[in-house]
N, C-alpha and C. Protein backbone atom coordinates (compact mmCIF):
# COMPACT_ATOMS: atom_id res chain seq x y z
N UNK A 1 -6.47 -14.53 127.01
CA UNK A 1 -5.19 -15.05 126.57
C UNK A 1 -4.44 -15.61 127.75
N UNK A 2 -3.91 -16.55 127.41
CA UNK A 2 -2.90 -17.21 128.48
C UNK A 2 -1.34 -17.28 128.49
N UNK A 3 -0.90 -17.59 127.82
CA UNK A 3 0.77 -17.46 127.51
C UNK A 3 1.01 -16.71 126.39
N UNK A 4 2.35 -16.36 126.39
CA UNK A 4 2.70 -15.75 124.82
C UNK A 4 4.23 -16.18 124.59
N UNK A 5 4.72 -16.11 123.41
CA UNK A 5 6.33 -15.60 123.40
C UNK A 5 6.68 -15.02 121.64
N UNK A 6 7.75 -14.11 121.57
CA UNK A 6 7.54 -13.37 120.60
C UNK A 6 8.64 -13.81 119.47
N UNK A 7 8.13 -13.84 118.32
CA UNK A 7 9.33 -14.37 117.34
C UNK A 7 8.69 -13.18 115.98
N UNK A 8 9.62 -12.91 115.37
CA UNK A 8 9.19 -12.54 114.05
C UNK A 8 7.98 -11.66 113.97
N UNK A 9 7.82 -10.55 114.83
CA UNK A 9 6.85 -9.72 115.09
C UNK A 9 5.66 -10.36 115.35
N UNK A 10 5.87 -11.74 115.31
CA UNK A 10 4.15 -12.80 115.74
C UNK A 10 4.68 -13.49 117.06
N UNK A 11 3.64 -13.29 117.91
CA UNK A 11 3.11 -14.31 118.80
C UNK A 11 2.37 -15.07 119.05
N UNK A 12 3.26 -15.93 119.63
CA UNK A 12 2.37 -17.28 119.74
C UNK A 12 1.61 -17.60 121.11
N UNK A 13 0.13 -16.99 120.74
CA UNK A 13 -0.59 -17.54 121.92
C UNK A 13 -1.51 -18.36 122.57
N UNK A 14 -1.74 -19.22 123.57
CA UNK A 14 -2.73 -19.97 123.64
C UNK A 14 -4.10 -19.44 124.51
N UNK A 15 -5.57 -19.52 123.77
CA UNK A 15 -6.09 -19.08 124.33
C UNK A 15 -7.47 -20.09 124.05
N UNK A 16 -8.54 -19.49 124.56
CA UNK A 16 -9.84 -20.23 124.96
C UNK A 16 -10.42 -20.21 123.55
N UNK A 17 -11.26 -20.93 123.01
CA UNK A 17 -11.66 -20.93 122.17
C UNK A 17 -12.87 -20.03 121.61
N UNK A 18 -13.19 -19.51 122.94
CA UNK A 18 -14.19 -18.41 123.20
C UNK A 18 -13.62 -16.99 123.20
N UNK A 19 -12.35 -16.81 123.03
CA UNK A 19 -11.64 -16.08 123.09
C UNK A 19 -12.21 -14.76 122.05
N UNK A 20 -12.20 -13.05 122.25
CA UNK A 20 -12.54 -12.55 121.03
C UNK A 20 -11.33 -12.70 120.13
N UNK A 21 -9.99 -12.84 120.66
CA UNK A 21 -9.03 -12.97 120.04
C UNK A 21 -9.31 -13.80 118.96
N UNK A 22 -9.91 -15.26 119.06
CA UNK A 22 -9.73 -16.30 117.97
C UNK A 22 -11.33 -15.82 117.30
N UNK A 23 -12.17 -15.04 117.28
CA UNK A 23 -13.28 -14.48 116.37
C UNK A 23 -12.61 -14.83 115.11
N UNK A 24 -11.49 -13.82 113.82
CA UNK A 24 -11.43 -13.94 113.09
C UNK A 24 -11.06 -15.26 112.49
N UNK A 25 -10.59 -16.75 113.36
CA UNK A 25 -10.36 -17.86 112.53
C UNK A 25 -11.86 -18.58 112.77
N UNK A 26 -12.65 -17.89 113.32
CA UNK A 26 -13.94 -19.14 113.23
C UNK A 26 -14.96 -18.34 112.31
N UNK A 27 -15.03 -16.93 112.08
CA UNK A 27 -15.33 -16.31 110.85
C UNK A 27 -15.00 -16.74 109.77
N UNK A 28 -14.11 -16.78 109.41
CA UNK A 28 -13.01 -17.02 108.14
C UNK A 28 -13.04 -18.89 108.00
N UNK A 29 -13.27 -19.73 108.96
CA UNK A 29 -13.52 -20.91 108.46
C UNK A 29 -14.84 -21.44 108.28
N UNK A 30 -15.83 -20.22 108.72
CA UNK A 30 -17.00 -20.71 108.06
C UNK A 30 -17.62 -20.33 106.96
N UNK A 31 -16.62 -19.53 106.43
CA UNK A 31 -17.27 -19.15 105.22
C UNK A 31 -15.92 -19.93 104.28
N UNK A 32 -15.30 -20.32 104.82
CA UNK A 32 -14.14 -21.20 103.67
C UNK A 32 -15.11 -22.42 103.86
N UNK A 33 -15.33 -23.05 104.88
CA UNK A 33 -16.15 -24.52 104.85
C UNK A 33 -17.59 -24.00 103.71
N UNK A 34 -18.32 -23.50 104.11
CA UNK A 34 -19.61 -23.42 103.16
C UNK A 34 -19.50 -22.89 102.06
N UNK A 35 -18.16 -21.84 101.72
CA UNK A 35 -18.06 -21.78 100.37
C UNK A 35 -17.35 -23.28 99.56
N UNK A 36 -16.68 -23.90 100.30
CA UNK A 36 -15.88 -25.12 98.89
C UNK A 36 -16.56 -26.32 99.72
N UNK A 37 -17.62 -26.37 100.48
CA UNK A 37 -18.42 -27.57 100.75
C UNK A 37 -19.57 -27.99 101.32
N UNK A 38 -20.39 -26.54 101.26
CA UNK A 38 -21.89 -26.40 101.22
C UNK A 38 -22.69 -27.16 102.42
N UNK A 39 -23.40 -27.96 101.95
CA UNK A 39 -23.87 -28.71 103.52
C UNK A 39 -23.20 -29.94 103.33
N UNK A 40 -22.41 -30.43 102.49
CA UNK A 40 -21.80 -31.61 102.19
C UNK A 40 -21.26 -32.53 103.32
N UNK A 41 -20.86 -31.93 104.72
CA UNK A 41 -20.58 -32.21 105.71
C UNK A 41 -21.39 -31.96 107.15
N UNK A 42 -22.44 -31.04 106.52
CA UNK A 42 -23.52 -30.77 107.49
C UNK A 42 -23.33 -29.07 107.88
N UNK A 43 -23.06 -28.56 107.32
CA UNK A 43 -22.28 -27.28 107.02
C UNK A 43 -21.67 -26.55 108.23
N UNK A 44 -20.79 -25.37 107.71
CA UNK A 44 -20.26 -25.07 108.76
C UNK A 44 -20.50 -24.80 110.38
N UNK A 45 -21.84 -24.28 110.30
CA UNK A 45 -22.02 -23.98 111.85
C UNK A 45 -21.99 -25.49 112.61
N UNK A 46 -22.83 -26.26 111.87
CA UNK A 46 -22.54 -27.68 112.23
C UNK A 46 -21.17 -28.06 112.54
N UNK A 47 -20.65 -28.49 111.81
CA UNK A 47 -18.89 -28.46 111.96
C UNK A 47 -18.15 -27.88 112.84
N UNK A 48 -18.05 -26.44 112.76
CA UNK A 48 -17.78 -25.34 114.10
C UNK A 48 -18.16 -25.64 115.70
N UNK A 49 -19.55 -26.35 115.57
CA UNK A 49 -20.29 -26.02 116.95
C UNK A 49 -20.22 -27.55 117.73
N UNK A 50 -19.51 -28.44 116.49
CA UNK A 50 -19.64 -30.26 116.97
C UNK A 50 -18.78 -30.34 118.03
N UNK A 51 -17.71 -29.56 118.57
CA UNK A 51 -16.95 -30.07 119.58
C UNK A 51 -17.10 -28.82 121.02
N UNK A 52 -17.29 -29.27 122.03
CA UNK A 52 -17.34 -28.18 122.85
C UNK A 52 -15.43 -27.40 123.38
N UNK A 53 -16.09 -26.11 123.55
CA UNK A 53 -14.98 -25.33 123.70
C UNK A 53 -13.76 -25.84 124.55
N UNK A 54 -14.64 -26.80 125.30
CA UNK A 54 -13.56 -27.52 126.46
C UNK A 54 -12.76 -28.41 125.94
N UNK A 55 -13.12 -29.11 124.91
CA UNK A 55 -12.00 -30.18 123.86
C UNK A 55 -10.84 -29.71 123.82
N UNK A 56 -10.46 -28.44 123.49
CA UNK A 56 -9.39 -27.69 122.88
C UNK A 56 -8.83 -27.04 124.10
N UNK A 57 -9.12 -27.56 125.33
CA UNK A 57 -8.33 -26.83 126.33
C UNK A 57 -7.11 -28.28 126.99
N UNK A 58 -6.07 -27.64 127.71
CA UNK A 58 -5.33 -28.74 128.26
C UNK A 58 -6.50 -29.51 129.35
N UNK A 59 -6.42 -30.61 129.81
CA UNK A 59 -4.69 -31.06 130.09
C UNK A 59 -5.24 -31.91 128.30
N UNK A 60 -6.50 -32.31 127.71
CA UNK A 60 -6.25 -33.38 126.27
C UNK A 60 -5.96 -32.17 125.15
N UNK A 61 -6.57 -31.32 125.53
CA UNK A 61 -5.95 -30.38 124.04
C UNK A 61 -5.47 -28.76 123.93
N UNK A 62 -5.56 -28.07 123.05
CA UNK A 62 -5.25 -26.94 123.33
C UNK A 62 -5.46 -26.15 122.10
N UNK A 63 -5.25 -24.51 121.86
CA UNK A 63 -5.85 -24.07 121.07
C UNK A 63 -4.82 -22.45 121.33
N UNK A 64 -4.25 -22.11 119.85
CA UNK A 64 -3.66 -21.77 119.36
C UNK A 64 -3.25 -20.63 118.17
N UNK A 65 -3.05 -19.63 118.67
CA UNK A 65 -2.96 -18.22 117.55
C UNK A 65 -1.50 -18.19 117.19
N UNK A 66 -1.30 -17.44 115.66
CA UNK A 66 -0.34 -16.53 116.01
C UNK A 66 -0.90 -15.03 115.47
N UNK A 67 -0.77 -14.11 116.50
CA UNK A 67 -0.92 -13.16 116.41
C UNK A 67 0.13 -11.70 116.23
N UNK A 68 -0.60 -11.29 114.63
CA UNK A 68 0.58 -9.49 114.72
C UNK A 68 -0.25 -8.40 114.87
N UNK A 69 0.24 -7.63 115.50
CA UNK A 69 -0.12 -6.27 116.06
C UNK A 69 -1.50 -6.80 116.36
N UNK A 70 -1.48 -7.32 117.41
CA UNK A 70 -2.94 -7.47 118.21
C UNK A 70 -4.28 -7.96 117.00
N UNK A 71 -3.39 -8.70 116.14
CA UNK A 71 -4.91 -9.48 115.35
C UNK A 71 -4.05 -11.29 115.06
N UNK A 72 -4.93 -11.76 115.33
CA UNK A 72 -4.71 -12.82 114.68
C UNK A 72 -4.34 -13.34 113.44
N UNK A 73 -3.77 -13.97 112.73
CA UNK A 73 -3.45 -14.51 111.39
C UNK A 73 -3.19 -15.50 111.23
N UNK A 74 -2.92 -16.27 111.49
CA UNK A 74 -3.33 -17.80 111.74
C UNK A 74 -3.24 -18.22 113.13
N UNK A 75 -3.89 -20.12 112.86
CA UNK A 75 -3.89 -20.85 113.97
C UNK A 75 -4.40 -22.25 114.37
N UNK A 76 -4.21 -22.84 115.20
CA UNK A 76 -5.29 -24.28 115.03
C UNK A 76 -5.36 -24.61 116.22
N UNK A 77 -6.00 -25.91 116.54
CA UNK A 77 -5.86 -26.30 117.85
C UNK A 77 -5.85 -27.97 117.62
N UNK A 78 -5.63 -28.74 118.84
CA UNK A 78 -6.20 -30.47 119.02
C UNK A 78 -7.01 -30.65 120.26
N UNK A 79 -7.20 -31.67 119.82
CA UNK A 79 -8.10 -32.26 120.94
C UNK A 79 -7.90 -34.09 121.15
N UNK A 80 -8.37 -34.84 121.92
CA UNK A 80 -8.50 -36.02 122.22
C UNK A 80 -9.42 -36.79 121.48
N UNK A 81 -8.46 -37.33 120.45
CA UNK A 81 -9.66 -38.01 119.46
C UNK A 81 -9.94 -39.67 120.11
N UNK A 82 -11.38 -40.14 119.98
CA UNK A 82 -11.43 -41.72 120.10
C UNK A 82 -10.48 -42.53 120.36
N UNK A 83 -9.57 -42.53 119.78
CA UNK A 83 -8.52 -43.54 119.62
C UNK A 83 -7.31 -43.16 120.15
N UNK A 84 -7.47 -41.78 121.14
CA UNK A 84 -6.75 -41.87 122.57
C UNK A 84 -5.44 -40.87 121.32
N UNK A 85 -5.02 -40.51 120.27
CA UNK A 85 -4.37 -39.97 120.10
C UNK A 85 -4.91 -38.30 119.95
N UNK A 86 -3.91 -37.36 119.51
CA UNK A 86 -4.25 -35.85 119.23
C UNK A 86 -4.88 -35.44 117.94
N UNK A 87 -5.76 -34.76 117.97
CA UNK A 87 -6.49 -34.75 116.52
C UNK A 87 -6.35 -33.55 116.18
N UNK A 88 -5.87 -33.00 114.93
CA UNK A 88 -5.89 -31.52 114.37
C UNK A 88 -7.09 -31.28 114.20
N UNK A 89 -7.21 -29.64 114.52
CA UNK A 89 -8.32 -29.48 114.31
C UNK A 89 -8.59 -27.58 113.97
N UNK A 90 -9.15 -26.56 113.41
CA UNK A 90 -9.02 -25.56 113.47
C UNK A 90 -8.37 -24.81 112.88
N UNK A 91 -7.60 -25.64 111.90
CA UNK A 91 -6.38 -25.32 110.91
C UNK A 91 -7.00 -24.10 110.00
N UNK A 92 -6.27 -22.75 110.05
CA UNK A 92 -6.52 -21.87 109.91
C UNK A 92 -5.12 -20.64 109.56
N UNK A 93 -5.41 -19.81 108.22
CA UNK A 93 -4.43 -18.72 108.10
C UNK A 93 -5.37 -17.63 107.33
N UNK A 94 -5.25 -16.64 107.92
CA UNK A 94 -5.94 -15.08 106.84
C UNK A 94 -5.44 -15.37 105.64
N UNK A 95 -6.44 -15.19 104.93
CA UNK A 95 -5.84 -15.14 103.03
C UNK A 95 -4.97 -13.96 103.10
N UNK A 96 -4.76 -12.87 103.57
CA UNK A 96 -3.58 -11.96 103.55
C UNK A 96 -2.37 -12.37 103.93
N UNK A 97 -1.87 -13.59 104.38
CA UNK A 97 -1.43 -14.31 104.80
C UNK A 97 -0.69 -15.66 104.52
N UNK A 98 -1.40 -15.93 103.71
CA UNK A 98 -1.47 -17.75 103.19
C UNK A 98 0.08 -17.48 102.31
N UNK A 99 0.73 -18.23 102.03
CA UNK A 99 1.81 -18.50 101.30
C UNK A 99 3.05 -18.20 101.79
N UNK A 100 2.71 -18.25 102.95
CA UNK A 100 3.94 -17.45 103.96
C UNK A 100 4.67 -18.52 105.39
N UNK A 101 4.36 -19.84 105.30
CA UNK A 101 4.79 -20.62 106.46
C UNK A 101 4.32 -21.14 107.79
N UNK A 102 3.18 -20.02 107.59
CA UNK A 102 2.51 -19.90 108.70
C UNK A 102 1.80 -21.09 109.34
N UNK A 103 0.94 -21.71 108.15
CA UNK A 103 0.19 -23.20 108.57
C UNK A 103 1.53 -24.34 108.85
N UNK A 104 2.25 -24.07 108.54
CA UNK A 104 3.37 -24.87 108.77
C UNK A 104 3.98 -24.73 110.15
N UNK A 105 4.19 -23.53 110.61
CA UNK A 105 4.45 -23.35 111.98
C UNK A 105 3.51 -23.76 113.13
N UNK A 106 2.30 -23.75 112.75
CA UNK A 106 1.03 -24.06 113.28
C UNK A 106 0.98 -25.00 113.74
N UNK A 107 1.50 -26.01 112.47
CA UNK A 107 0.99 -27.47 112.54
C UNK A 107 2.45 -27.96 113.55
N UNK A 108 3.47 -27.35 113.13
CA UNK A 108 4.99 -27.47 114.38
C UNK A 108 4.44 -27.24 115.65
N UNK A 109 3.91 -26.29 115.99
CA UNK A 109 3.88 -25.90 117.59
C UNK A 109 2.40 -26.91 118.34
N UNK A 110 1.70 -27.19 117.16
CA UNK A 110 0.34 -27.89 117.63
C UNK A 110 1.18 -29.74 117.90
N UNK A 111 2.25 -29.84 116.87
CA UNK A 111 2.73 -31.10 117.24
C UNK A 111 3.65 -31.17 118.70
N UNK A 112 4.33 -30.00 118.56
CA UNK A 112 5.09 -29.79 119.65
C UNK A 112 4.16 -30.08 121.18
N UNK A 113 3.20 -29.25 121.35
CA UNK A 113 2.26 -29.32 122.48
C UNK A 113 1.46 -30.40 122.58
N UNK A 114 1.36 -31.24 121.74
CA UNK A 114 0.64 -32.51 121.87
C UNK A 114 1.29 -33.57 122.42
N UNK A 115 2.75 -33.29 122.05
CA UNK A 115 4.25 -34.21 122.51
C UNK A 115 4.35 -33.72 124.10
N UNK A 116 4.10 -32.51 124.13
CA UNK A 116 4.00 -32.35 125.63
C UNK A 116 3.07 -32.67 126.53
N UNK A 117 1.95 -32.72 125.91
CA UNK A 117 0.70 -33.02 126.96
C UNK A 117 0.69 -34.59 127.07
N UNK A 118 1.65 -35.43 126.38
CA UNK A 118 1.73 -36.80 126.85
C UNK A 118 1.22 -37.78 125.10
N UNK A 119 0.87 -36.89 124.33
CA UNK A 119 0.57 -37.39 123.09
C UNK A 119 1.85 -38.19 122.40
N UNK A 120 1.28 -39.63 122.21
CA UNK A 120 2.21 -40.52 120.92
C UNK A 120 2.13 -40.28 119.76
N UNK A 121 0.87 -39.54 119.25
CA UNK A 121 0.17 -39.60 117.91
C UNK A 121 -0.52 -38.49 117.76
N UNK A 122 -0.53 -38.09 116.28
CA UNK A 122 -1.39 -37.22 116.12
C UNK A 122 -2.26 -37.34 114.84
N UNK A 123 -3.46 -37.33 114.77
CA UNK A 123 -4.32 -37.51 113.71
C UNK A 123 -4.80 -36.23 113.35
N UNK A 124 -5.50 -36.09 111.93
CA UNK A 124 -6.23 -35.46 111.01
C UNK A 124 -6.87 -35.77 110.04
N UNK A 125 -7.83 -34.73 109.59
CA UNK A 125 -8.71 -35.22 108.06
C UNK A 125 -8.57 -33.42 107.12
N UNK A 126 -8.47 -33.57 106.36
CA UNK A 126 -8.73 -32.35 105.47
C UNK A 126 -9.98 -33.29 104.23
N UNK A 127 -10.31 -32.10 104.05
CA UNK A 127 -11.81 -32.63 102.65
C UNK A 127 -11.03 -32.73 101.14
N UNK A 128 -11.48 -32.74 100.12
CA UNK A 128 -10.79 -33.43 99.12
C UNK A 128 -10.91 -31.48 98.01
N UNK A 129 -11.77 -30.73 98.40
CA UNK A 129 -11.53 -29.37 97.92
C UNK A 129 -10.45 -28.75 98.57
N UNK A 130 -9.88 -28.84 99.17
CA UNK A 130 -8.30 -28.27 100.44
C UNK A 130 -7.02 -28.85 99.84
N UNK A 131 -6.65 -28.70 98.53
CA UNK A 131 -5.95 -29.61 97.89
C UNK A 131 -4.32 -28.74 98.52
N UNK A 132 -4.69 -27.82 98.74
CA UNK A 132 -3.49 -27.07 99.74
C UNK A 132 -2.78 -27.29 100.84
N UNK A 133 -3.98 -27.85 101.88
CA UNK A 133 -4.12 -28.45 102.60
C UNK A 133 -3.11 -29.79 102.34
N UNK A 134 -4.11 -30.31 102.01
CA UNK A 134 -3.30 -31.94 101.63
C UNK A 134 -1.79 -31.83 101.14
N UNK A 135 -1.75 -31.04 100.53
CA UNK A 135 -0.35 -30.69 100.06
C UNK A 135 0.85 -30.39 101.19
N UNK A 136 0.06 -29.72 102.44
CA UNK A 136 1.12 -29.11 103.38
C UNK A 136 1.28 -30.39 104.11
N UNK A 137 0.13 -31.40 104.54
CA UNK A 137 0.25 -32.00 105.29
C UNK A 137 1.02 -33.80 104.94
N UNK A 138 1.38 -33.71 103.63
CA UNK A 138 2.39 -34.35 103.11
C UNK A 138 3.53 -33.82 102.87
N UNK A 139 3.72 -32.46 102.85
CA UNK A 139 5.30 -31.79 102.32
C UNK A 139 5.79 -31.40 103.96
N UNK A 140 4.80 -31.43 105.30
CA UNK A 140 5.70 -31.74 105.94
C UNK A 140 6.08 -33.11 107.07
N UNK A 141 5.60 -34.07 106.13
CA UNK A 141 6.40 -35.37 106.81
C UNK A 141 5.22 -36.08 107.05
N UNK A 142 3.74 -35.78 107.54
CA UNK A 142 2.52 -37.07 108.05
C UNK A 142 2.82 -37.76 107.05
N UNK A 143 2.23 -39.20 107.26
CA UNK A 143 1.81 -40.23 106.84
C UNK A 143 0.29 -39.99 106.34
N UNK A 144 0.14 -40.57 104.96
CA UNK A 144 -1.56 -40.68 104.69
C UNK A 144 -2.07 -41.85 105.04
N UNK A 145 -3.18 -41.88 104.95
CA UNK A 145 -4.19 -42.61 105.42
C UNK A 145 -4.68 -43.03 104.24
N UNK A 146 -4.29 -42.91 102.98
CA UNK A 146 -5.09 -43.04 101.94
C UNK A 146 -4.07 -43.00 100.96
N UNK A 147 -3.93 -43.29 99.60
CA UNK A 147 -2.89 -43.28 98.57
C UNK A 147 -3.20 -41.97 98.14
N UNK A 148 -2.17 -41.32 97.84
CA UNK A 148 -1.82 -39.95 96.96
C UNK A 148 -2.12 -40.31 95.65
N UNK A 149 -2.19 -41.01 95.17
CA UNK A 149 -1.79 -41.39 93.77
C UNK A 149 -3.25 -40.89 93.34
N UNK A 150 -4.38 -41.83 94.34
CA UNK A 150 -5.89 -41.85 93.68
C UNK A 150 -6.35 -40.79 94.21
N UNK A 151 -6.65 -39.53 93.36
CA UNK A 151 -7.49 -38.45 94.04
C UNK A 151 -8.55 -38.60 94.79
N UNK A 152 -9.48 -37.80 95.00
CA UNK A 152 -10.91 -37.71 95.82
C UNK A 152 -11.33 -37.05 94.78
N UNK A 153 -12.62 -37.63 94.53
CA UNK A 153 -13.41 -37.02 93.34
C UNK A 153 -13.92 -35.81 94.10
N UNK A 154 -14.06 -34.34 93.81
CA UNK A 154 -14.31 -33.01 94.36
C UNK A 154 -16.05 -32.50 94.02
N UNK A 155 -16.39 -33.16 92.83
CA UNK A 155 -17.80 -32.70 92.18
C UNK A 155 -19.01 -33.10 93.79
N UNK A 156 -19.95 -32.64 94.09
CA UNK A 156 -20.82 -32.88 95.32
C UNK A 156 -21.48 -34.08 95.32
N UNK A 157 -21.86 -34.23 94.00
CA UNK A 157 -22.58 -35.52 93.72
C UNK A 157 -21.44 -36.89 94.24
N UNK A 158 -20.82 -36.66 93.34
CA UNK A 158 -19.56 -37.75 93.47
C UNK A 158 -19.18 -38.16 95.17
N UNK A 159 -19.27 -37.02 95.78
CA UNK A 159 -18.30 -36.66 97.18
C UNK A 159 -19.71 -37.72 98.36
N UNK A 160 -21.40 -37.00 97.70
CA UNK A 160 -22.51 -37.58 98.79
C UNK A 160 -22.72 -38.84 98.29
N UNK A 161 -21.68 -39.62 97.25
CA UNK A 161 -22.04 -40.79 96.85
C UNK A 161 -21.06 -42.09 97.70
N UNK A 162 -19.83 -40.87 98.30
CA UNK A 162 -18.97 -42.53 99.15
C UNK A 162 -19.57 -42.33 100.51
N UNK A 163 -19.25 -42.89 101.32
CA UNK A 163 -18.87 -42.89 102.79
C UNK A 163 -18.22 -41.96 103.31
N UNK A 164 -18.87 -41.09 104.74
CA UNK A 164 -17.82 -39.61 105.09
C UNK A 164 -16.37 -40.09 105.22
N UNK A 165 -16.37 -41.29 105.78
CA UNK A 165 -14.61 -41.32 105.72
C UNK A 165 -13.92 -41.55 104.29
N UNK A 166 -14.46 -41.80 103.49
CA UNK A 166 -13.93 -41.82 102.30
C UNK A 166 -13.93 -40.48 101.37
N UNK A 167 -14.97 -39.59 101.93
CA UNK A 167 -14.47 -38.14 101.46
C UNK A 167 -13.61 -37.24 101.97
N UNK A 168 -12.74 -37.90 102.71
CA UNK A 168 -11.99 -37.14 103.72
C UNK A 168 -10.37 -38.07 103.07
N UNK A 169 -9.52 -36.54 103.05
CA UNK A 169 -8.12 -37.23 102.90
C UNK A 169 -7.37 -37.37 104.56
N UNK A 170 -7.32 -38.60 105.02
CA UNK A 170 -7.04 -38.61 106.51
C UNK A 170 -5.22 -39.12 106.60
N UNK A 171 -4.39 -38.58 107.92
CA UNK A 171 -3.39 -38.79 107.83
C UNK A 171 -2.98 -39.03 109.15
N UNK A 172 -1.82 -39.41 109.89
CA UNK A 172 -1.38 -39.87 111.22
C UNK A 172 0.13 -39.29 110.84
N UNK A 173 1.00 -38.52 112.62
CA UNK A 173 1.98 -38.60 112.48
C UNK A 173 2.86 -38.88 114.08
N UNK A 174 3.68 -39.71 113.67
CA UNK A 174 4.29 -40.27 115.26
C UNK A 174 5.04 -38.95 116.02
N UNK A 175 4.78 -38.67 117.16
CA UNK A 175 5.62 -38.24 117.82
C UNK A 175 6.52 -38.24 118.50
N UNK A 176 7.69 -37.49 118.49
CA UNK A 176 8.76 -37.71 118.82
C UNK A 176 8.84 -37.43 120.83
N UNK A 177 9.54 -38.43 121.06
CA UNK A 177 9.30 -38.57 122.61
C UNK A 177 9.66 -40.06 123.59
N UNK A 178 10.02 -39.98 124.19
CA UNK A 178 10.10 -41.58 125.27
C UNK A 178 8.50 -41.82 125.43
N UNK A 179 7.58 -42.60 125.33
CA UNK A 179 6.87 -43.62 125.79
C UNK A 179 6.66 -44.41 126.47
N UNK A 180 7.84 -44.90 126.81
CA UNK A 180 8.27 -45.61 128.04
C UNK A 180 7.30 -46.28 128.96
């Protein structure tokens, strides 16, 4: 672990991605990825193992708990996507957990630190089964990448029949900051 500070009996800490601390969000997202999307994306360990641990460290990214009484419960991290902006990534809350603000704070402090590390932008993708997902990441302020209006067909067949970027609900959000 590297920093902390304490709010609301949770802290917020940043740590390595190797961390045992962050064990329970890479547990818990591989069995959320292969349960609502099978190998559809090349399955989870695939997914999990595509970016090295160093992506998610400063000075391009960073990686992110909040932790109570010494366990984790949610968290996410970014990294340096292609196109030179911050990419979400790791988005994560314990189902004991979920309905409580938490991915929302997540996605605040992951924007916050991206604004600091020199980031204009920040990108993401959620899959078209994460309809929760998609939901948070329009109720708090991104821009889509795609119309709300027209769903993503969810059935597997349907999903291995477009293009991966077209099974993906993708979104961008500006950050606040001089550019100068």
């Amino acid at each position: 672990m590297s920093t902390s500070q304490s709010s609301h009996a949770l802290q917020v800490v940043r740590v390595h991605p190797d961390d045992p601390l962050a064990a329970p969000l890479f547990t818990d997202l591989a069995v959320e990825y292969d349960t609502r999307y099978g190998d559809l994306f090349g399955g989870a360990s695939e997914e999990l193992t595509r970016y090295p641990a160093e992506a998610f460290l400063p000075p391009d990214g960073d990686f992110l708990l909040l932790v109570e009484d010494g366990v984790a419960v949610a968290g996410g991290a970014f990294m340096r996507h292609p196109s030179g902006s911050a990419e979400v990534k790791r988005m994560w809350t314990a189902a004991s957990h979920r309905r409580g603000g938490l991915a929302r704070r997540v996605l605040m402090l992951l924007e916050q630190q991206a604004a600091a590390a020199g980031y204009a932008r920040m990108y993401l993708t959620t899959g078209p089964r994460q309809p929760e997902a998609r939901d948070l990441y329009l109720a708090a302020g991104w821009t889509p990448l795609f119309d709300p209006a027209v769903p993503r067909p969810t059935d597997t067949d349907a999903l291995r029949a477009l293009p991966v970027d077209q099974r993906l609900y993708a979104f961008e959000r500006q950050l606040p900051g001089d550019r100068s």
